[in-house]
N, C-alpha and C. Protein backbone atom coordinates (compact mmCIF):
# COMPACT_ATOMS: atom_id res chain seq x y z
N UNK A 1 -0.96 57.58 7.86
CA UNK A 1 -1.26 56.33 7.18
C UNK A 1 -1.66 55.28 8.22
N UNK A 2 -2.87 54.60 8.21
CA UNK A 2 -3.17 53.92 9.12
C UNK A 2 -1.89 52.28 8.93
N UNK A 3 -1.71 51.67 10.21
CA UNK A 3 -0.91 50.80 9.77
C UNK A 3 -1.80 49.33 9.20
N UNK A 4 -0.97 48.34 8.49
CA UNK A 4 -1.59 47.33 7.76
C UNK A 4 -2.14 46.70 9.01
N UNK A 5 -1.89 46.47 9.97
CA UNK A 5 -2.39 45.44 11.24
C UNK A 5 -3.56 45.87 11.16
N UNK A 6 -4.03 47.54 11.07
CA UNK A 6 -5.66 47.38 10.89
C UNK A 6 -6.29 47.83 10.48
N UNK A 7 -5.85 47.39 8.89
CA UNK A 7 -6.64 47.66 7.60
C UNK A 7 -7.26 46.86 7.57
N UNK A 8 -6.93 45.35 7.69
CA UNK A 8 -7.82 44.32 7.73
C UNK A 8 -9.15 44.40 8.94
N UNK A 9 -9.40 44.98 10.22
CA UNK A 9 -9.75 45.62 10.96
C UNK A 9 -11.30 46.43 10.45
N UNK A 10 -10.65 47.63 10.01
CA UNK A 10 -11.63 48.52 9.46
C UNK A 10 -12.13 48.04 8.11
N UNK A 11 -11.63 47.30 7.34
CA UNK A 11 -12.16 46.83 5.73
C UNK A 11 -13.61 45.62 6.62
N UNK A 12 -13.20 44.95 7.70
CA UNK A 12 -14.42 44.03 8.23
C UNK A 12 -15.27 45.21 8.70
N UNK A 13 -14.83 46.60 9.62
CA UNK A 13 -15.79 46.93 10.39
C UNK A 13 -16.70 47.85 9.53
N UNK A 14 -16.04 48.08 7.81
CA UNK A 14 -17.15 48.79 7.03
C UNK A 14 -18.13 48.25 6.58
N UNK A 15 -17.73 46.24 6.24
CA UNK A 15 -19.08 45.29 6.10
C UNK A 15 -20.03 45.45 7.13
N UNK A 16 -19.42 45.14 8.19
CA UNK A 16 -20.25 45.17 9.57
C UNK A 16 -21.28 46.12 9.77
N UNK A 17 -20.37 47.54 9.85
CA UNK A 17 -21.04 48.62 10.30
C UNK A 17 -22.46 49.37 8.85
N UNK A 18 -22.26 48.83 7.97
CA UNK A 18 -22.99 48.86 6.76
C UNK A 18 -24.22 47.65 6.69
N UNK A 19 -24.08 46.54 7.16
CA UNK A 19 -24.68 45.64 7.81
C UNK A 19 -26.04 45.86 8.75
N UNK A 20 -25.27 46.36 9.53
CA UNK A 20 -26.25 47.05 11.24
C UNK A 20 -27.04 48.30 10.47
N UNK A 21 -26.93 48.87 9.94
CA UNK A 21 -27.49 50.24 9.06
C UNK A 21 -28.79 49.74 8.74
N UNK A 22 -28.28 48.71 7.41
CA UNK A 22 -29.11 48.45 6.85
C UNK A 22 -30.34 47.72 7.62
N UNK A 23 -29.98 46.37 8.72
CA UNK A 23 -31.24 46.38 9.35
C UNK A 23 -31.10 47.42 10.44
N UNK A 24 -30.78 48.35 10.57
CA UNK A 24 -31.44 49.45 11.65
C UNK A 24 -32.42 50.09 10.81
N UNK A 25 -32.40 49.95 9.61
CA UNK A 25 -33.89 50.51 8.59
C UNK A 25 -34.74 49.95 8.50
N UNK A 26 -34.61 48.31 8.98
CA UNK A 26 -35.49 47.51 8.64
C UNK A 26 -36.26 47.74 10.23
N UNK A 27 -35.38 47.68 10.98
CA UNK A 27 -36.26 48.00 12.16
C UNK A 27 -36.82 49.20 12.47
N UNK A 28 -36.51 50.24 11.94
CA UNK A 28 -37.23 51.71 12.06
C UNK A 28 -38.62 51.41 11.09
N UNK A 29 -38.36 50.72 10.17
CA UNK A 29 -39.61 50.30 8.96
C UNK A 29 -40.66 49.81 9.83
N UNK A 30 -40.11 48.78 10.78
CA UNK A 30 -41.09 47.81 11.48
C UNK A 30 -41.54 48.97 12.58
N UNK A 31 -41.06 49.78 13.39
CA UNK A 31 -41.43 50.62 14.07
C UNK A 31 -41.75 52.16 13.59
N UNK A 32 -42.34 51.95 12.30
CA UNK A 32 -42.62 53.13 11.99
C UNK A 32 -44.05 53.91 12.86
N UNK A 33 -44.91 53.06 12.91
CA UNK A 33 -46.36 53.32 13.44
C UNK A 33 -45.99 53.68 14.78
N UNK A 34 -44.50 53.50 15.93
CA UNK A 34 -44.59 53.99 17.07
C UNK A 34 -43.81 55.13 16.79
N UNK A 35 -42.70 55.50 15.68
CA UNK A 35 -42.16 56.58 16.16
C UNK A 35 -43.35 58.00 15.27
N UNK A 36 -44.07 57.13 14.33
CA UNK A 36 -45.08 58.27 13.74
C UNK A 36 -45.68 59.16 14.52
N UNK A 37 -46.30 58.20 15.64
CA UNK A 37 -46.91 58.65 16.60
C UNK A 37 -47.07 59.54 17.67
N UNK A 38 -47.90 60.68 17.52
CA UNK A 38 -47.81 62.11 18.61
C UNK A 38 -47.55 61.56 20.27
N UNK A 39 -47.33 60.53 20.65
CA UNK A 39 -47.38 60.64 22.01
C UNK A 39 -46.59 60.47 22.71
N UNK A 40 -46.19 60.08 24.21
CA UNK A 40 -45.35 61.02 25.31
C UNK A 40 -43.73 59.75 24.91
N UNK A 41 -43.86 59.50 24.76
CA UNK A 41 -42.80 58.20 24.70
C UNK A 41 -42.37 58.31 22.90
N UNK A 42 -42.91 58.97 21.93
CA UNK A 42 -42.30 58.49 20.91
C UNK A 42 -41.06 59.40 20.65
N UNK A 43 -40.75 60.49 21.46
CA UNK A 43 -39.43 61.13 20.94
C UNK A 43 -38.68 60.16 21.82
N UNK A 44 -38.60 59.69 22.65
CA UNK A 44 -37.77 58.32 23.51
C UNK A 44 -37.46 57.51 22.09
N UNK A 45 -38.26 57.24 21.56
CA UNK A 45 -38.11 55.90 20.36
C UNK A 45 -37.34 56.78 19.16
N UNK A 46 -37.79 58.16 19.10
CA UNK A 46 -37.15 58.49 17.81
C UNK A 46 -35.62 58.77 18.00
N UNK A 47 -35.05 59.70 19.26
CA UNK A 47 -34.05 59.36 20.05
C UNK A 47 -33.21 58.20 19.52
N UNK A 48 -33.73 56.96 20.33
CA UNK A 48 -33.24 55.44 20.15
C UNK A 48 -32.64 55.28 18.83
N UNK A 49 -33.79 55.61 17.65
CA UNK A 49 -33.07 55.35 16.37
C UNK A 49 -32.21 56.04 16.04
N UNK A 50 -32.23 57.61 16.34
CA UNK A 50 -31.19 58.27 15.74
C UNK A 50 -29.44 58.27 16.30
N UNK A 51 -30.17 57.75 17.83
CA UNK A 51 -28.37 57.47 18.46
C UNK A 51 -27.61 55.97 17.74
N UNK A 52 -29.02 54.87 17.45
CA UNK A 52 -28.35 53.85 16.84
C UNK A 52 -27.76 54.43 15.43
N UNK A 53 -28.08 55.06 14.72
CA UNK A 53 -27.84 55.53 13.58
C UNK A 53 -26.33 56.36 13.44
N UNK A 54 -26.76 56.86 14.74
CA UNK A 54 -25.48 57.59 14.52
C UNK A 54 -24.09 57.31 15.44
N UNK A 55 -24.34 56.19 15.83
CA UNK A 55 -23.12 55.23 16.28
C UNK A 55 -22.80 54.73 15.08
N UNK A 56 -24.15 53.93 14.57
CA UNK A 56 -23.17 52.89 13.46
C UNK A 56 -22.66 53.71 12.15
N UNK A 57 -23.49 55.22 11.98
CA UNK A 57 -22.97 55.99 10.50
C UNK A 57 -21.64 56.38 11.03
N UNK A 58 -21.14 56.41 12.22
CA UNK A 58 -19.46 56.88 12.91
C UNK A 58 -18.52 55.73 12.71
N UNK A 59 -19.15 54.84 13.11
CA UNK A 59 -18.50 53.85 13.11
C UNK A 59 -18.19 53.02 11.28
N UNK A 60 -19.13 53.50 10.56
CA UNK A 60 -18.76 52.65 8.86
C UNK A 60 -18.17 53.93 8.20
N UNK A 61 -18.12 55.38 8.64
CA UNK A 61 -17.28 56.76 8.29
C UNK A 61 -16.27 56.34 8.70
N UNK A 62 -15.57 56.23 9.83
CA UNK A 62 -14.25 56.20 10.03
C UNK A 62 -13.56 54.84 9.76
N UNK A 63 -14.45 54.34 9.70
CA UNK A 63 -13.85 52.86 8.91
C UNK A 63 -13.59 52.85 7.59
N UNK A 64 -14.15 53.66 6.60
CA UNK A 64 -13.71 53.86 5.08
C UNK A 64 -13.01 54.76 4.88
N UNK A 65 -13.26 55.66 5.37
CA UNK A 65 -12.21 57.05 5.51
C UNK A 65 -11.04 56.43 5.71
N UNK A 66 -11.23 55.51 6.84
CA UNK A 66 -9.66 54.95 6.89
C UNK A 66 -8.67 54.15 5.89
N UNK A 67 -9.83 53.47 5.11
CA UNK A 67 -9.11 52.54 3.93
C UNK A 67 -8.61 53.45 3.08
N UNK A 68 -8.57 54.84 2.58
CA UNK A 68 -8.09 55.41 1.86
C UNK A 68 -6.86 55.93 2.10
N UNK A 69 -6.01 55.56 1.30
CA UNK A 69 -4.51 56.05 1.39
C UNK A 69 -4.24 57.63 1.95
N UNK A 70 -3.64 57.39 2.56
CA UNK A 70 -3.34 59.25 3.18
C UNK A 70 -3.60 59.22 4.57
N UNK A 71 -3.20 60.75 5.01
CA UNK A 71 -3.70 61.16 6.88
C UNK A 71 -5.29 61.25 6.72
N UNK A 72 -6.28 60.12 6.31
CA UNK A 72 -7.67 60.61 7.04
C UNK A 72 -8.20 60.23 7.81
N UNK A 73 -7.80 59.17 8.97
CA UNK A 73 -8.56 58.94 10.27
C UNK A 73 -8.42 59.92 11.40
N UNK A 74 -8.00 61.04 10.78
CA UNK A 74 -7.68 61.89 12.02
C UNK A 74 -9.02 63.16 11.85
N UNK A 75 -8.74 63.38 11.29
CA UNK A 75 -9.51 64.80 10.45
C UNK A 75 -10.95 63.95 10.21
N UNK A 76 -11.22 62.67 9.80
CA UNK A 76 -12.57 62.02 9.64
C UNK A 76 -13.53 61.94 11.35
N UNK A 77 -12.03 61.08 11.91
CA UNK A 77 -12.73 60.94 13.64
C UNK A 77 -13.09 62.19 14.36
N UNK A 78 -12.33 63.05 14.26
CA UNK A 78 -12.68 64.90 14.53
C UNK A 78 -13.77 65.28 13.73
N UNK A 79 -13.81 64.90 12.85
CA UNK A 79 -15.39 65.49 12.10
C UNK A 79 -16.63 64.75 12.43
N UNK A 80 -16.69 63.17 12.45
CA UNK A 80 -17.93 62.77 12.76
C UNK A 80 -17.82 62.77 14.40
N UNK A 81 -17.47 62.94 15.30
CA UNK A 81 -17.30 62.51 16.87
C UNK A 81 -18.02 64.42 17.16
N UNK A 82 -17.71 65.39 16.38
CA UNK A 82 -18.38 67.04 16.41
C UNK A 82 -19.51 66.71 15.70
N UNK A 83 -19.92 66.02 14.61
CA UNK A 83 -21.57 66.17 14.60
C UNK A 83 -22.31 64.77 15.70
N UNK A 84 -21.71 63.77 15.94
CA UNK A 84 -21.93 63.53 17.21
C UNK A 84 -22.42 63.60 18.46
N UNK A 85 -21.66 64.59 18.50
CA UNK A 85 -21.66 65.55 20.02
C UNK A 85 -23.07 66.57 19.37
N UNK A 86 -23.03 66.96 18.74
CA UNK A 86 -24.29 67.82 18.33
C UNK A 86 -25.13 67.00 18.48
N UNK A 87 -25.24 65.87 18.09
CA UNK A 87 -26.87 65.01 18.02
C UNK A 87 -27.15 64.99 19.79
N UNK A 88 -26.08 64.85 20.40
CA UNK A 88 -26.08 64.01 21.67
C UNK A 88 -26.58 65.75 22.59
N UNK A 89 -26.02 66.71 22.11
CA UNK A 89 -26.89 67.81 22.50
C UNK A 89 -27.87 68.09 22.17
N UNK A 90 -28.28 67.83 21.06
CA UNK A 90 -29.90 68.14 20.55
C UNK A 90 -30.91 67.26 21.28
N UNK A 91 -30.44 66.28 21.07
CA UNK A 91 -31.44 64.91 22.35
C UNK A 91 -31.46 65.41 23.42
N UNK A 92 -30.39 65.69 23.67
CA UNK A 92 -30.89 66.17 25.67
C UNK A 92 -31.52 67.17 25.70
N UNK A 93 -31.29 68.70 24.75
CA UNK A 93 -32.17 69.88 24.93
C UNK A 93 -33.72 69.21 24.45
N UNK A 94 -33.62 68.30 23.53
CA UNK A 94 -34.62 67.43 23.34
C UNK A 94 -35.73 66.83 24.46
N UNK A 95 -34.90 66.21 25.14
CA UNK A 95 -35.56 65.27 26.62
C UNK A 95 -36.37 66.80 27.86
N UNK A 96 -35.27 67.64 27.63
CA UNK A 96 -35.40 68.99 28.56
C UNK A 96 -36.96 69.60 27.69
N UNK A 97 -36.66 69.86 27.02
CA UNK A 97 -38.10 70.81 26.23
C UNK A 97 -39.42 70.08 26.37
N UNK A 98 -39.04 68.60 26.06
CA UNK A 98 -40.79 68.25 26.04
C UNK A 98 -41.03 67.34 27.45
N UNK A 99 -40.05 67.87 28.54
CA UNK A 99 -39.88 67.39 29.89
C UNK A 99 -39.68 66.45 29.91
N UNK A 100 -38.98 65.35 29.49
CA UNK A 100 -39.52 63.91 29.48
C UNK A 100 -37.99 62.99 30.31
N UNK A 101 -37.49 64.15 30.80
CA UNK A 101 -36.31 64.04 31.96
C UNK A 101 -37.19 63.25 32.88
N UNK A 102 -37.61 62.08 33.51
CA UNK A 102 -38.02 61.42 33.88
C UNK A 102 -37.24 60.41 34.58
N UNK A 103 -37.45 59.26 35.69
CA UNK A 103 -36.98 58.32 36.26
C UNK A 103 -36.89 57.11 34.87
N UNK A 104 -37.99 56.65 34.10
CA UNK A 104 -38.09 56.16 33.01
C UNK A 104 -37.20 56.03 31.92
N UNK A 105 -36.66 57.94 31.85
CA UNK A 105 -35.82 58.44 30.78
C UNK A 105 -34.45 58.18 31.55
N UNK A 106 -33.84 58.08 32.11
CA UNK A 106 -32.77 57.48 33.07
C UNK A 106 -31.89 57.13 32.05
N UNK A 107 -32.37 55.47 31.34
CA UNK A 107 -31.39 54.67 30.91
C UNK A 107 -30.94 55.32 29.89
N UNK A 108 -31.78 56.24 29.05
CA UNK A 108 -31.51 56.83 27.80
C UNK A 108 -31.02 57.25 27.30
N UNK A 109 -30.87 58.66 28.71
CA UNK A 109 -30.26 59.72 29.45
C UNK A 109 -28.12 58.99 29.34
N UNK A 110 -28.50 57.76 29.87
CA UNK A 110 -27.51 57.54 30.29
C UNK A 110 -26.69 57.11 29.17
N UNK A 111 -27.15 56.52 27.91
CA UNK A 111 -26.62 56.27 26.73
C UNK A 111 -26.46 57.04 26.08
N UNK A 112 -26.70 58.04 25.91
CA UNK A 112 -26.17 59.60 25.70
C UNK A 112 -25.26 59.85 25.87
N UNK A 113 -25.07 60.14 27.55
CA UNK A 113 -23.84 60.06 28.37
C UNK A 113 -22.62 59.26 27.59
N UNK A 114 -22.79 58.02 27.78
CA UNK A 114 -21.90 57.04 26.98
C UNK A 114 -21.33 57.39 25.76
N UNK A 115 -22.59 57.41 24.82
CA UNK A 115 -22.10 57.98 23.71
C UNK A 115 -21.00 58.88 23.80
N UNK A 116 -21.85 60.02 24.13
CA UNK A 116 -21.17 61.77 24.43
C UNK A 116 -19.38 61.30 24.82
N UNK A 117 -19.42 60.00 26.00
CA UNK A 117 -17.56 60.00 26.26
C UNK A 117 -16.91 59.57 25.09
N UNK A 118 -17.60 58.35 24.58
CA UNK A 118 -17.37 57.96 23.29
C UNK A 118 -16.89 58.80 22.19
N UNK A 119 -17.55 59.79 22.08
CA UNK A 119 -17.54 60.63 20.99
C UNK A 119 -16.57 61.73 21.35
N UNK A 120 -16.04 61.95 22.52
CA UNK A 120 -15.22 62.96 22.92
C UNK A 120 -13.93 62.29 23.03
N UNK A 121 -13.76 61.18 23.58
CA UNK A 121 -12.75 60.40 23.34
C UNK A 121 -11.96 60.55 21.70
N UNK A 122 -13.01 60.03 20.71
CA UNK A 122 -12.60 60.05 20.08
C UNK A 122 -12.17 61.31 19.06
N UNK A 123 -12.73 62.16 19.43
CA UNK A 123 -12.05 63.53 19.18
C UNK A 123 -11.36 64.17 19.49
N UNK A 124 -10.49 63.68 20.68
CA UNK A 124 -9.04 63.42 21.34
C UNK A 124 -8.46 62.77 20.60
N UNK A 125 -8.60 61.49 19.82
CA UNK A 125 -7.78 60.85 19.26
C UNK A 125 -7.29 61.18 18.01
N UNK A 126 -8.87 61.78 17.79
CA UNK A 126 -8.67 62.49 16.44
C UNK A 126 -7.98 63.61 15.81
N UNK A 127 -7.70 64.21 16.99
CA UNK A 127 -6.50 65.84 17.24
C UNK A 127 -5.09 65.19 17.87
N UNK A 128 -5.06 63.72 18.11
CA UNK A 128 -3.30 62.78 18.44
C UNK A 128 -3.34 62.51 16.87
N UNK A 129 -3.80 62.13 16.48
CA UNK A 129 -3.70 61.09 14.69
C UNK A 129 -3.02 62.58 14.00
N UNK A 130 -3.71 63.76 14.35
CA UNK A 130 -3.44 64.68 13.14
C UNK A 130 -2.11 65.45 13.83
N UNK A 131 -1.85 65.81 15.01
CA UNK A 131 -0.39 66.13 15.83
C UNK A 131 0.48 65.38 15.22
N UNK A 132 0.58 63.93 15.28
CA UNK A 132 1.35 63.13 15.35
C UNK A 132 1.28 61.55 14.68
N UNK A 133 1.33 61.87 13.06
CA UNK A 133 0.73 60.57 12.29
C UNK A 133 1.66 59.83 12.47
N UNK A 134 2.08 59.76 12.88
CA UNK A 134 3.04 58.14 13.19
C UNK A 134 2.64 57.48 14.61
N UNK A 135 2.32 58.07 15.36
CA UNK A 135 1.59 57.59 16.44
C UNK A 135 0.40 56.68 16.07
N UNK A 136 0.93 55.40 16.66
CA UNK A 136 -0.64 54.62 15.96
C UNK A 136 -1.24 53.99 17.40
N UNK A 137 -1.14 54.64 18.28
CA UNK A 137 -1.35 54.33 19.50
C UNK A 137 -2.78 54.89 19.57
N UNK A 138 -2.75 55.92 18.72
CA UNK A 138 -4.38 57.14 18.63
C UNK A 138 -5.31 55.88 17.66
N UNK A 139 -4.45 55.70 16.57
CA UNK A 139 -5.25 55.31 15.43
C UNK A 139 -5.69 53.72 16.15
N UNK A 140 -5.27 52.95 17.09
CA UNK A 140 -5.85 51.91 17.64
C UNK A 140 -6.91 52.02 18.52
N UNK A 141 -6.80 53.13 19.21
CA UNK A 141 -7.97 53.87 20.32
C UNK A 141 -9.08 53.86 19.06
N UNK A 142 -8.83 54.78 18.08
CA UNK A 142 -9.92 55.06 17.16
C UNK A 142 -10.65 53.40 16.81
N UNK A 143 -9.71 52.93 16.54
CA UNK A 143 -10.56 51.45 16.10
C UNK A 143 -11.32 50.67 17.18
N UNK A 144 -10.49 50.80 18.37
CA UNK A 144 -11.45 50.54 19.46
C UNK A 144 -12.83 51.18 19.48
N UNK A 145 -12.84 52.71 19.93
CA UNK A 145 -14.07 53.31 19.56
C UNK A 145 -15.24 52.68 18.26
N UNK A 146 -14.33 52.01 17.47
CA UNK A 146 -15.34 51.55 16.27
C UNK A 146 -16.36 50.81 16.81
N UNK A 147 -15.52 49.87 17.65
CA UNK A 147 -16.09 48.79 17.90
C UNK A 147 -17.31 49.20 18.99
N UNK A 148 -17.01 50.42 19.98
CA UNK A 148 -17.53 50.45 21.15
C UNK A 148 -18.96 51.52 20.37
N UNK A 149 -19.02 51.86 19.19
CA UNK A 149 -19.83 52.78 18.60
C UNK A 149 -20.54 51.58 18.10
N UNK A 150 -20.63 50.12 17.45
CA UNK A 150 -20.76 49.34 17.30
C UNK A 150 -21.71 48.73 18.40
N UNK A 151 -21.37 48.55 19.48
CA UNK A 151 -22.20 47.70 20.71
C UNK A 151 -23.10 48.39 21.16
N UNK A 152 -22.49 50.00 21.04
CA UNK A 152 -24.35 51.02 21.64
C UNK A 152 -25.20 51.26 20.46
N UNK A 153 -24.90 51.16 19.09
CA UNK A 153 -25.74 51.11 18.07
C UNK A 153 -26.44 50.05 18.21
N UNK A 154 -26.21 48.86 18.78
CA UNK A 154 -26.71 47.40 18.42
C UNK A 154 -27.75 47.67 19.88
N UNK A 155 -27.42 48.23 21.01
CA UNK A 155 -28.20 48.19 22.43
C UNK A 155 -28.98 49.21 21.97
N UNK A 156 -29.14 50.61 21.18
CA UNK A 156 -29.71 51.32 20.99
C UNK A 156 -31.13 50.48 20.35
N UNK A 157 -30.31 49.40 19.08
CA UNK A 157 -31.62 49.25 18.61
C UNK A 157 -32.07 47.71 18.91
N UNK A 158 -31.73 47.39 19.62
CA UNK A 158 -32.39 46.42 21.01
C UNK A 158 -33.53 47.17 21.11
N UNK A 159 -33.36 48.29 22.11
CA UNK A 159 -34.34 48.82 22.90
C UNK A 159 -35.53 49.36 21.94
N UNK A 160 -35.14 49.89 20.67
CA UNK A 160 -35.73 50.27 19.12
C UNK A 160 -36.67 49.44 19.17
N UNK A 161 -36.53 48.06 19.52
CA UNK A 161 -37.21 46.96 18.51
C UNK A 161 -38.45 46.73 20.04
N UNK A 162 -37.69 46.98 21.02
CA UNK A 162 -38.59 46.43 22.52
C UNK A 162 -38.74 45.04 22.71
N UNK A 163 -36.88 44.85 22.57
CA UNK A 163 -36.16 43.85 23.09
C UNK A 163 -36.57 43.43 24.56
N UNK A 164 -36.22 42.26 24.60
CA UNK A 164 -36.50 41.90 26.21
C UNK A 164 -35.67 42.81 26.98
N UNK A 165 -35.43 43.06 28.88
CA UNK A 165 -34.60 43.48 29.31
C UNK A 165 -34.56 42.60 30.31
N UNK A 166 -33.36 41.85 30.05
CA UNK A 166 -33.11 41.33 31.29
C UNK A 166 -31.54 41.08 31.68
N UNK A 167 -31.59 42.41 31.88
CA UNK A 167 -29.83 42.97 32.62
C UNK A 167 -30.11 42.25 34.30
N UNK A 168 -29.19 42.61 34.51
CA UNK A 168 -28.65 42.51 36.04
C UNK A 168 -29.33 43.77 36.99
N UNK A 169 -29.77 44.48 36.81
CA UNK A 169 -30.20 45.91 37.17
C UNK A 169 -31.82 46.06 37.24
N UNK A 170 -32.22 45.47 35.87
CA UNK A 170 -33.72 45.32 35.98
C UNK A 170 -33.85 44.10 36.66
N UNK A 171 -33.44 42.52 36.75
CA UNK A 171 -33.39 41.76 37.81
C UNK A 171 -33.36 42.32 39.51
N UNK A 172 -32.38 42.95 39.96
CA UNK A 172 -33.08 43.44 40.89
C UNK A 172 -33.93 44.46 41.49
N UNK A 173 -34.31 44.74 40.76
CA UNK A 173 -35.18 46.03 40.65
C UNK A 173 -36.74 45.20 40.91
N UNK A 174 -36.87 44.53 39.87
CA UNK A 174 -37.86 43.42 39.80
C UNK A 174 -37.95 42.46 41.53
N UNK A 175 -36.96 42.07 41.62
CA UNK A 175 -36.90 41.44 42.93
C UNK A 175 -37.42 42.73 44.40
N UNK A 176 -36.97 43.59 44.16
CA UNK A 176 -37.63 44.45 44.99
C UNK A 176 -38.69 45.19 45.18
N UNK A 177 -39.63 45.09 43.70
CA UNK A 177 -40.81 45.45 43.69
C UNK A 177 -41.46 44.35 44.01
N UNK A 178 -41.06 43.01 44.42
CA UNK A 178 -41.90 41.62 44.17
C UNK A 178 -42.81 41.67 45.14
N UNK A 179 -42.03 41.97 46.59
CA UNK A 179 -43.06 41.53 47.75
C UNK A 179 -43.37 42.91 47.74
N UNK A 180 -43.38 44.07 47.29
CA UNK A 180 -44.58 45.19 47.31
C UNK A 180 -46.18 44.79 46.57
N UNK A 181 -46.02 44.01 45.10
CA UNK A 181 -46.87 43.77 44.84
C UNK A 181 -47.34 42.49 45.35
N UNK A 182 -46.47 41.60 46.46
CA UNK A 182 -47.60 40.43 46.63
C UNK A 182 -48.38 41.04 47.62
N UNK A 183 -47.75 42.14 48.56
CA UNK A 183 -48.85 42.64 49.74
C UNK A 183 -49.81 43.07 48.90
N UNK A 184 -49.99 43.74 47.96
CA UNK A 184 -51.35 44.56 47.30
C UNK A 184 -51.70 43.78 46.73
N UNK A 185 -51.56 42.23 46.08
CA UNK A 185 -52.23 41.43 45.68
C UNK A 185 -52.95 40.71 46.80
N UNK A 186 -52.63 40.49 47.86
CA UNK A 186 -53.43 39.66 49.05
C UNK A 186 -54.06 40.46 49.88
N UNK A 187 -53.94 42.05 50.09
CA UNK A 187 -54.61 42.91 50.49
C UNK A 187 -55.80 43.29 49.91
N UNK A 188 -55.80 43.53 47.88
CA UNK A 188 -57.24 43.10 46.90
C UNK A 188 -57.69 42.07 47.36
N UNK A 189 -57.24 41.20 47.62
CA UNK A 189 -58.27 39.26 47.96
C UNK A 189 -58.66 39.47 48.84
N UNK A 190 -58.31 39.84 50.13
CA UNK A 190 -58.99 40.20 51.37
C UNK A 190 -60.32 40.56 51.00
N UNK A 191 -60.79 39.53 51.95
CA UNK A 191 -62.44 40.11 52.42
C UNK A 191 -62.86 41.15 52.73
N UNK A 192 -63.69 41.98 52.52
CA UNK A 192 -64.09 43.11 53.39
C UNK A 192 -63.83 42.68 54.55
N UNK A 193 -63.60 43.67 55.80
CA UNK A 193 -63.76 43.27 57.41
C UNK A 193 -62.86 42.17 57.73
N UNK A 194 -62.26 41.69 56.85
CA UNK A 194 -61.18 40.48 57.51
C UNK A 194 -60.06 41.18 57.59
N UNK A 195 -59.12 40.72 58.34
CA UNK A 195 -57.74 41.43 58.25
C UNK A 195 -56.90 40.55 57.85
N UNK A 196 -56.08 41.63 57.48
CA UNK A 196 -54.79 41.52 56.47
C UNK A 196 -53.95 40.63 56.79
């Protein structure tokens, strides 16, 4: 039985997570013409939507599952965190098949990753909830996870929409390509026969 401290909890995170769904459709709608599209970057985008999708469909599952009277956040978090883990394998044999394992594919790669702990975590918690239902030490981890299935659905479809990026990471990255391109910009201006 989940305890009352966070029923109130999961009854917000099924508005929420039902919320983000609904415009994650609106933004797959608006990006339909790039993920339609045969070329080298659109399984990257189709990817994007389906990990946002399937953060936030984990995250509004184990949040209703939970409002129902009885042991089901245990047996719910063990069931969606295993098709989960399947998506998060299919994407990578995904990235591997049409090569697209790339320096580019990196960040993608790496939200996967995330996910993937995410989702294994919580299928740890989900085999403590069903050992030991009085333990609500699992069933708070699980609600945490809600939340943390919550913030990579929302960064997933950031990147969906071709959100700005301006992390801390692409800042310096940017700063270190700067004076590569001012030399090749004043090296083009150069005169013939003048030097550099």
């Amino acid at each position: 039985m989940v305890p009352e401290s966070l029923r109130d909890f999961f009854l917000a995170s099924t508005s929420v997570a039902g919320a983000l769904i609904g415009l994650l459709f609106v933004a797959i709608s608006v990006s339909a013409g790039r993920l339609g599209r045969e070329t080298a970057g659109t399984q990257i985008h189709r990817i994007r939507a389906s990990a946002a999708l399937t953060a936030f469909a984990n995250a509004l599952v184990v949040s209703m599952f939970s409002l129902i009277p009885g042991q089901k956040i245990g047996p719910t978090a063990l069931a969606v965190s295993i098709v989960g883990l399947l998506f998060v394998l299919a994407s990578l044999l995904s990235l591997i098949r049409l090569r697209q394992v790339r320096w580019s594919a990196v960040n993608d790669a790496l939200f996967l990753v995330g996910l993937a702990v995410t989702l294994v975590i919580q299928l740890i918690q989900g085999l403590d909830v069903m050992a030991r239902p009085r333990d609500t030490s699992a069933m708070q981890t699980i609600a945490t996870l809600v939340v943390v299935c919550a913030l990579i659905g929302i960064a997933r479809s950031w990147e969906l929409i071709g959100g700005p990026d301006i992390g801390l990471w692409h800042e310096f990255a940017a700063i270190v390509r700067r004076p590569e391109r001012t030399e090749a910009t004043a090296a083009d201006t150069a005169a013939p026969g003048q030097p550099d």
